[in-house]
C-alpha atoms as a PDB file:
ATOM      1  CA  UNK A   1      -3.665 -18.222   5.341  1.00  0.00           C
ATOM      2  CA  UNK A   2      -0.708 -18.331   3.121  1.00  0.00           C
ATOM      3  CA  UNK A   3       1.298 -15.222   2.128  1.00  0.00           C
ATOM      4  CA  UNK A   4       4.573 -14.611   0.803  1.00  0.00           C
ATOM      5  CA  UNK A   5       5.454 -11.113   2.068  1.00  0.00           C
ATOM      6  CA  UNK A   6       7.490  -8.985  -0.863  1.00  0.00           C
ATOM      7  CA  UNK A   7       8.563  -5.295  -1.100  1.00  0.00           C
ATOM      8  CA  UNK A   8       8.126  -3.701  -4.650  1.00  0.00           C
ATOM      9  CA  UNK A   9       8.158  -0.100  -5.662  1.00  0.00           C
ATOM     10  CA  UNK A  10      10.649   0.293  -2.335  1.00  0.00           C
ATOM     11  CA  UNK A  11       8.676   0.334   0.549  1.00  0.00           C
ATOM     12  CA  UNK A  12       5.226  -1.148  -0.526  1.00  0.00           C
ATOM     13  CA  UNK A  13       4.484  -4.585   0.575  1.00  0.00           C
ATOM     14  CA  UNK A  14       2.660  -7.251  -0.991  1.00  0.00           C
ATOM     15  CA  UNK A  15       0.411 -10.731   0.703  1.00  0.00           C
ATOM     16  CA  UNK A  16      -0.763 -13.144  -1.784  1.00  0.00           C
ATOM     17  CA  UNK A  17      -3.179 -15.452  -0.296  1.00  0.00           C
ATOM     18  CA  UNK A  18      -1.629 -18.779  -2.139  1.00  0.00           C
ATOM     19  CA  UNK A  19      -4.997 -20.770  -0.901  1.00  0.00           C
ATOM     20  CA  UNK A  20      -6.508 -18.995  -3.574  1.00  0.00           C
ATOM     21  CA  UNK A  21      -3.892 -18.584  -6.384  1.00  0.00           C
ATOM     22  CA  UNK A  22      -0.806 -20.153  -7.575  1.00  0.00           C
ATOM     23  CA  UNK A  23       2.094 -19.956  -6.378  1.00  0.00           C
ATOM     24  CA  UNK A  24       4.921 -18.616  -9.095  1.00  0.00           C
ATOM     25  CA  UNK A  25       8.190 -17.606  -6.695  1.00  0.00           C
ATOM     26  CA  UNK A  26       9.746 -15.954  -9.885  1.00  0.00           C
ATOM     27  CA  UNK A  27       6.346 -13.654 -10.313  1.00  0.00           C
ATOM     28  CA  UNK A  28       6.629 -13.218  -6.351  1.00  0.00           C
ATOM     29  CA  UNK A  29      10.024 -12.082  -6.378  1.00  0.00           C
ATOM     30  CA  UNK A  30      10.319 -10.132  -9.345  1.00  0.00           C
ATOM     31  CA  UNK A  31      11.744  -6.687  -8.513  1.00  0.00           C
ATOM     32  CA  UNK A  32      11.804  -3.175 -10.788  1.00  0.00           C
ATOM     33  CA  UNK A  33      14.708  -2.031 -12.562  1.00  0.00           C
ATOM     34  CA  UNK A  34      14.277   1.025 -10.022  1.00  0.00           C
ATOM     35  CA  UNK A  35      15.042  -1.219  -6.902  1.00  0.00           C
ATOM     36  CA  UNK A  36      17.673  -2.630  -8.231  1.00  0.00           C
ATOM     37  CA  UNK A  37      19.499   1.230  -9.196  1.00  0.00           C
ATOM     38  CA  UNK A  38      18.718   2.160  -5.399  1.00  0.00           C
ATOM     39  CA  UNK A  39      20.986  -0.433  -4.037  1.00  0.00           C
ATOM     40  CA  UNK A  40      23.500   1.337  -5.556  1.00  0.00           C
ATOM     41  CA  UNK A  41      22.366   4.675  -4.454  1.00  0.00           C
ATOM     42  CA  UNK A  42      22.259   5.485  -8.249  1.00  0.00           C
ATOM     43  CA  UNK A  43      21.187   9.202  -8.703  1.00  0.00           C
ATOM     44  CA  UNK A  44      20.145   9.677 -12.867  1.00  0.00           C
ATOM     45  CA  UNK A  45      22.030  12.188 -14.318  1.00  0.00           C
ATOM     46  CA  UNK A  46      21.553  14.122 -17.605  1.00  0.00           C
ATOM     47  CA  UNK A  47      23.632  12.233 -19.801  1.00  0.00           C
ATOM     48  CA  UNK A  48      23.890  15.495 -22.723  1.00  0.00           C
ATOM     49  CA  UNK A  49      25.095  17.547 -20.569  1.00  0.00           C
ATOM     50  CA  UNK A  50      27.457  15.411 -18.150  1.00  0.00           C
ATOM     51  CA  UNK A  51      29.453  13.798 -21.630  1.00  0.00           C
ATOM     52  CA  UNK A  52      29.004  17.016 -23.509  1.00  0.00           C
ATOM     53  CA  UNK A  53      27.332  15.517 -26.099  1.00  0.00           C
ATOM     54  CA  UNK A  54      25.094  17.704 -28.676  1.00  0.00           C
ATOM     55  CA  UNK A  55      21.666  17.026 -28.019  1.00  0.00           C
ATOM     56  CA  UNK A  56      20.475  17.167 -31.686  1.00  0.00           C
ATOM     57  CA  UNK A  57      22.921  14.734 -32.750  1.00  0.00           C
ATOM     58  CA  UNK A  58      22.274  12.208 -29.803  1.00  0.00           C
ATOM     59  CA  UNK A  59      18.447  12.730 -29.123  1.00  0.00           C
ATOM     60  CA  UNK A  60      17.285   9.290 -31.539  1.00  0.00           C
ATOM     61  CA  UNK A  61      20.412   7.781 -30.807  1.00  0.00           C
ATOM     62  CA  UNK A  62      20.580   6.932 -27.197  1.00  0.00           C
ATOM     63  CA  UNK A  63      20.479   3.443 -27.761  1.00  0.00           C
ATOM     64  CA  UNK A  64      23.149   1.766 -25.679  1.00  0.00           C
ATOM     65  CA  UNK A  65      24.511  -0.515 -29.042  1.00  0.00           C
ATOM     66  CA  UNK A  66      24.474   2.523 -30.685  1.00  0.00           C
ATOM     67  CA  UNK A  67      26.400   4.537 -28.669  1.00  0.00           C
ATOM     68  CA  UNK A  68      28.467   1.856 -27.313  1.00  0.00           C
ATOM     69  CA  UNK A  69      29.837   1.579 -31.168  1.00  0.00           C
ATOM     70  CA  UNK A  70      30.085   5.259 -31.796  1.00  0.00           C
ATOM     71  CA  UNK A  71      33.020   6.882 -32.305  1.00  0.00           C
ATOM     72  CA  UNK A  72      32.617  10.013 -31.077  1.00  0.00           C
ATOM     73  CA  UNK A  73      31.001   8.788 -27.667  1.00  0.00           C
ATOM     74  CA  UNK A  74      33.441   6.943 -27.022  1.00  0.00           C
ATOM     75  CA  UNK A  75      36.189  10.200 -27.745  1.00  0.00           C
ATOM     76  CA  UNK A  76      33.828  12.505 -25.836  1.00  0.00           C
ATOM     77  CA  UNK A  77      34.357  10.086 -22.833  1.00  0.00           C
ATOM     78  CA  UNK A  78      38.224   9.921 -23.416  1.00  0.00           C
ATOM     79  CA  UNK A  79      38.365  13.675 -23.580  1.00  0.00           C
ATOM     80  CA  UNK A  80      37.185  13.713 -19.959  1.00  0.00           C
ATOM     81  CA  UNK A  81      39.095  10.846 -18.631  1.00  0.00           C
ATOM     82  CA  UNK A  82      36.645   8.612 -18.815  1.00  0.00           C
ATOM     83  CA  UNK A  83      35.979   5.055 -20.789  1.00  0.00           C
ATOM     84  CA  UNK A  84      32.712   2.686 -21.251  1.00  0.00           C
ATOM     85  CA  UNK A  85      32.940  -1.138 -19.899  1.00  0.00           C
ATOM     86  CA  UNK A  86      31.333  -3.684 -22.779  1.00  0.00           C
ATOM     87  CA  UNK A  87      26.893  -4.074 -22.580  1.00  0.00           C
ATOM     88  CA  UNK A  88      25.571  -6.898 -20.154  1.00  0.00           C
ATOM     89  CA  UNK A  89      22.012  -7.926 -20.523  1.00  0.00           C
ATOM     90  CA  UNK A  90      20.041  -8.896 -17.417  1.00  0.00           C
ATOM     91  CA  UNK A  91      19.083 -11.974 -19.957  1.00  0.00           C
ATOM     92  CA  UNK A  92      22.725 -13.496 -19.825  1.00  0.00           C
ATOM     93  CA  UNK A  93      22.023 -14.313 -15.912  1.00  0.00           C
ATOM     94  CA  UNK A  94      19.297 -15.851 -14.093  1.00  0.00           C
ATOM     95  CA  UNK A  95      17.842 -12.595 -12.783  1.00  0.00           C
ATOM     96  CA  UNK A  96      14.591 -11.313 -11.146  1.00  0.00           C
ATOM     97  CA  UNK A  97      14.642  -8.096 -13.083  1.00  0.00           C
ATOM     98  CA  UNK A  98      10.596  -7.612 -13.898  1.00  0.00           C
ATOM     99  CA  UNK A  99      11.272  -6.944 -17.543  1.00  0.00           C
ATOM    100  CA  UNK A 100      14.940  -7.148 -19.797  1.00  0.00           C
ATOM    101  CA  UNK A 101      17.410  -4.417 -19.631  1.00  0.00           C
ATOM    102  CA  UNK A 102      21.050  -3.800 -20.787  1.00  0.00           C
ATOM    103  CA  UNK A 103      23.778  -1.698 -19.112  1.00  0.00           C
ATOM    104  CA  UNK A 104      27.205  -0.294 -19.584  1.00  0.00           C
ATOM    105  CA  UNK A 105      29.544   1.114 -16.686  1.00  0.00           C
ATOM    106  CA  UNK A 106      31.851   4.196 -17.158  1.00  0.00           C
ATOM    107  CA  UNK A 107      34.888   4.156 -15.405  1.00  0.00           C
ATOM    108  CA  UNK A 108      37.725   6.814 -15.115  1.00  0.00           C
ATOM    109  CA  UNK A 109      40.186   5.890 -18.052  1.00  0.00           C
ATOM    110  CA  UNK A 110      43.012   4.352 -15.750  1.00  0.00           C
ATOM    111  CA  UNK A 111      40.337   2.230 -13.507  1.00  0.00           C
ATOM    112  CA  UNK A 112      40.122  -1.232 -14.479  1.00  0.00           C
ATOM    113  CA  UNK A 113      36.849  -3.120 -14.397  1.00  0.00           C
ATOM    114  CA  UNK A 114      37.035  -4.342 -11.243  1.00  0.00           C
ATOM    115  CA  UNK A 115      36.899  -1.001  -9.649  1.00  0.00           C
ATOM    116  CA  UNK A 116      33.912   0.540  -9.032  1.00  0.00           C
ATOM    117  CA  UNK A 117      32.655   2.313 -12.157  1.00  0.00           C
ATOM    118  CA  UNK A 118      31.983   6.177 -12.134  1.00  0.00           C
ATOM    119  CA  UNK A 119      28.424   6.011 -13.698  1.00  0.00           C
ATOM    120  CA  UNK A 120      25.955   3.540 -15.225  1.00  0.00           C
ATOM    121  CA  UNK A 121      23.849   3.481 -18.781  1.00  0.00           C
ATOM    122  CA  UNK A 122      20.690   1.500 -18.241  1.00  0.00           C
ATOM    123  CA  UNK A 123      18.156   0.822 -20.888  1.00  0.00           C
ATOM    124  CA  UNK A 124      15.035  -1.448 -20.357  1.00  0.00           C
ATOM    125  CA  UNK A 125      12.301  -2.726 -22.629  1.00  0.00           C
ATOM    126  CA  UNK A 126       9.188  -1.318 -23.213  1.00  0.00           C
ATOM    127  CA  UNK A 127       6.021  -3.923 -23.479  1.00  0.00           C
ATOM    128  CA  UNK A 128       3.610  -1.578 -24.358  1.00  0.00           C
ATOM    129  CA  UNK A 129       6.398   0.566 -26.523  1.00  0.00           C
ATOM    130  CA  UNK A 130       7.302  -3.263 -28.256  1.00  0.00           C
ATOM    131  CA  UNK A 131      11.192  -1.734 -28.239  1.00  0.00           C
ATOM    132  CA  UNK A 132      13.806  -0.467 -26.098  1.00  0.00           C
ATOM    133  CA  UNK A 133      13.322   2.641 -24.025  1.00  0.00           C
ATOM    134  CA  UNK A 134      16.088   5.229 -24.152  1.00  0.00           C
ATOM    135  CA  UNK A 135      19.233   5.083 -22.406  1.00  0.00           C
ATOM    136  CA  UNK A 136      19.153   6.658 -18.912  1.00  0.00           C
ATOM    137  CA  UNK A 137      22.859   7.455 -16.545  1.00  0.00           C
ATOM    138  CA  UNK A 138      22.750   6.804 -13.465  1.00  0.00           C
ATOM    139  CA  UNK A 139      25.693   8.337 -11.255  1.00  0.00           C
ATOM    140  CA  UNK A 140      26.821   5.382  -8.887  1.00  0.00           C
ATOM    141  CA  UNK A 141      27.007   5.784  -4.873  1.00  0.00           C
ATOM    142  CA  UNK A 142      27.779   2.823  -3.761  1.00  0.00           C
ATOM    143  CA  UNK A 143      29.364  -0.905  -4.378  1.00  0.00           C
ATOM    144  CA  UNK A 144      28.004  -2.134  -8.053  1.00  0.00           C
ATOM    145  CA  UNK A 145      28.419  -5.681  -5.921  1.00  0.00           C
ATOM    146  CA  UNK A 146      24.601  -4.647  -4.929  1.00  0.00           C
ATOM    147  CA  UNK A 147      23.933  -4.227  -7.795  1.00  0.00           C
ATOM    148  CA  UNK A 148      24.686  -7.805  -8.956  1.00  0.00           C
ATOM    149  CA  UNK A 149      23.294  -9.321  -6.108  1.00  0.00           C
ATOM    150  CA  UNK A 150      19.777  -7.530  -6.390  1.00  0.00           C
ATOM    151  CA  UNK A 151      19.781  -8.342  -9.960  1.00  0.00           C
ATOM    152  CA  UNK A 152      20.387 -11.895  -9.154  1.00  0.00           C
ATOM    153  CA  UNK A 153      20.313 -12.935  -5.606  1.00  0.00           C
ATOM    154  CA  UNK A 154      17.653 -13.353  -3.185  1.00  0.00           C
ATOM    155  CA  UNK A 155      16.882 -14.783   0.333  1.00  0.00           C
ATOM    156  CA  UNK A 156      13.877 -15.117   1.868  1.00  0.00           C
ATOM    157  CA  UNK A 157      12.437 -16.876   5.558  1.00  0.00           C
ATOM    158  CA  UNK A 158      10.428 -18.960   6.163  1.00  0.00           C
ATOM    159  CA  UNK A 159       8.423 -18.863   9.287  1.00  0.00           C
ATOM    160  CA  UNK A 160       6.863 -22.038   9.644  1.00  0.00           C
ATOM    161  CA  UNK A 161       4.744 -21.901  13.123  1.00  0.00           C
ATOM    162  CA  UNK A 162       8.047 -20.081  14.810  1.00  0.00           C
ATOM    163  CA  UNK A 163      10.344 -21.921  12.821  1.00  0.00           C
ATOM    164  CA  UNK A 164      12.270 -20.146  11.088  1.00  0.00           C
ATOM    165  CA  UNK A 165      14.138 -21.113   7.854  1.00  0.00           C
ATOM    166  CA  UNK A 166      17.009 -18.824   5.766  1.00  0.00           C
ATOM    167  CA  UNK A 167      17.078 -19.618   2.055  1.00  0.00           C
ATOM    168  CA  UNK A 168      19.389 -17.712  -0.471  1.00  0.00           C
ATOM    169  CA  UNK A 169      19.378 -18.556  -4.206  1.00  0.00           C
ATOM    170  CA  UNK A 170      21.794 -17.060  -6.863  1.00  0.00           C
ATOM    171  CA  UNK A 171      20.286 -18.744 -10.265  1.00  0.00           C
ATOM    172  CA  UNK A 172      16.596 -18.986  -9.680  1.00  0.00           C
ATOM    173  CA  UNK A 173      16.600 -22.526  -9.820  1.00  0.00           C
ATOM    174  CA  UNK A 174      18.437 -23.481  -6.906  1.00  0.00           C
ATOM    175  CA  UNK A 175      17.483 -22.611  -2.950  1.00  0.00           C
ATOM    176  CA  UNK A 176      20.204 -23.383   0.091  1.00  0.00           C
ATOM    177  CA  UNK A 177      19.116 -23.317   3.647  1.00  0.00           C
ATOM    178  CA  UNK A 178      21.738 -21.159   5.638  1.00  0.00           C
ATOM    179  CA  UNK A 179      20.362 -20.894   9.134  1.00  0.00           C
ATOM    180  CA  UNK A 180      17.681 -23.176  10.417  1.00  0.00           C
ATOM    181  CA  UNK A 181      17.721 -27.040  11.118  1.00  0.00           C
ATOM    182  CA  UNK A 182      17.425 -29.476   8.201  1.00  0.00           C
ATOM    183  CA  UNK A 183      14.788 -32.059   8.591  1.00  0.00           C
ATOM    184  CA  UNK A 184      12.544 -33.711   6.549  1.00  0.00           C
ATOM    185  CA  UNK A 185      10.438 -31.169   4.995  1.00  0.00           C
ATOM    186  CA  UNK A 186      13.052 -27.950   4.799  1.00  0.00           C
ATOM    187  CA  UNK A 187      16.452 -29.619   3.315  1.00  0.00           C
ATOM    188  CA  UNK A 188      19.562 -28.206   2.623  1.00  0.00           C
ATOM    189  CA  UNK A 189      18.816 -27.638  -1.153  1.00  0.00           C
ATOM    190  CA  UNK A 190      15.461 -27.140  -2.615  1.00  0.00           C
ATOM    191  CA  UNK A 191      14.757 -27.109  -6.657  1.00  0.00           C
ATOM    192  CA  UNK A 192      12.271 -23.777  -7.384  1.00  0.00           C
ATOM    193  CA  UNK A 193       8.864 -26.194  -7.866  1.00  0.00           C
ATOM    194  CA  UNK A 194       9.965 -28.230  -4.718  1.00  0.00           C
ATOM    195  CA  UNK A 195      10.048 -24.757  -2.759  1.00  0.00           C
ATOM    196  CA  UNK A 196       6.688 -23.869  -4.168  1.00  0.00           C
ATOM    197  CA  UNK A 197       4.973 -26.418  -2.983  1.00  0.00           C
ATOM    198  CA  UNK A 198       6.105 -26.266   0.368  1.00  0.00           C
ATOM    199  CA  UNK A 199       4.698 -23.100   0.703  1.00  0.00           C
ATOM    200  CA  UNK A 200       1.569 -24.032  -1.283  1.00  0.00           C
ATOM    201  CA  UNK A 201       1.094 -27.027   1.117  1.00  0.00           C
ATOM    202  CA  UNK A 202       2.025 -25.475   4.437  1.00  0.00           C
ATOM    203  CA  UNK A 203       1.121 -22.680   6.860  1.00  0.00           C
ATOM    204  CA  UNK A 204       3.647 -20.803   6.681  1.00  0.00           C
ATOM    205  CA  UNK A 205       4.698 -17.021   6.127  1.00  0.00           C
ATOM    206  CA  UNK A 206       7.584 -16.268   3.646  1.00  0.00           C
ATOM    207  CA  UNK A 207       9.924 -12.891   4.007  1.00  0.00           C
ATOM    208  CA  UNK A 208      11.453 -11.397   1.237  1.00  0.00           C
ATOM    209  CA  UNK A 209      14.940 -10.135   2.547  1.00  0.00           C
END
């Protein structure tokens, strides 16, 4: 049997028989925009209240363009000593976020940005909405470097009848082995559809770490 082992929704776990379907790696190791906040031990936050911001005036505009361009945002933040970073979108990186998002970091006013930020403003996309959902904060706990890295990174083992194989990738298209011996069939660099196939044609069981 041939499973790829994954963990989605936290703690649940996932085997794909690959005799029986195809084998997508990106579809495999897709994670939720809610995975990705917990590596940061991000705890949401109500953002009215925290930026004193009157909730009739905000309540259609939480768009993250919108308030990343609005005046008076931005001067709420500044009266509590705070300031906004510029949007990302998960779509300018080779990412395993399960569905687009955008996000801002606030930082205390005399941080710079490569300090860890205060608090994040996520968005996502809705499919079944068609359009963006609205802007959430998230109070940050820990190093926004995990954050990156879940958004973009993974490794995975394989465990090919006891032999075991360590694979990281940072772009999706690109896997490097970084423990385990090279030989013929696991090399030092594998190309995403070269990967696949070696689990599609082998035995083998593959951990999501």
């Amino acid at each position: 049997m041939k499973w790829l082992k994954s963990y989605k929704s936290y703690s649940e776990s996932l085997k794909l028989d690959f005799s029986v379907s195809v084998v997508n790696i990106d579809e495999s190791l897709s994670i939720n925009i809610e995975n990705i906040l917990s590596s940061i031990g991000a705890e949401e936050v109500d953002i009215f209240d925290k930026f004193s911001l009157p909730k009739d005036d905000y309540i259609d505009k939480l768009d993250i363009e919108n308030l990343s361009d609005n005046i008076e945002f931005i001067n709420s933040l500044s009266s509590i000593g705070l300031k906004k970073s510029q949007i990302q979108n998960s779509e300018d990186y080779e990412c395993y976020a399960n569905k687009p998002c955008r996000f801002m970091f606030i930082y205390n006013i005399e941080a710079n940005e490569l300090e860890n930020p205060n608090y994040i403003i996520i968005q996502s996309w809705s499919d079944s909405l068609e359009k963006w959902s609205n802007s959430k904060l998230y109070k940050v706990n820990g190093d926004i470097k995990k954050f990156y890295d879940k958004l973009s990174s993974k490794t995975i083992e394989i465990d090919d009848d006891g032999e075991k194989y360590l694979y990281t990738s940072s772009n999706k298209n690109e896997w490097e082995l970084k423990s385990g011996k090279e030989n013929d069939i696991y090399k030092k660099v594998f190309r995403k559809d070269d990967l696949e196939q070696i689990i599609k044609d082998n035995k083998v069981k593959v951990n999501i770490i």
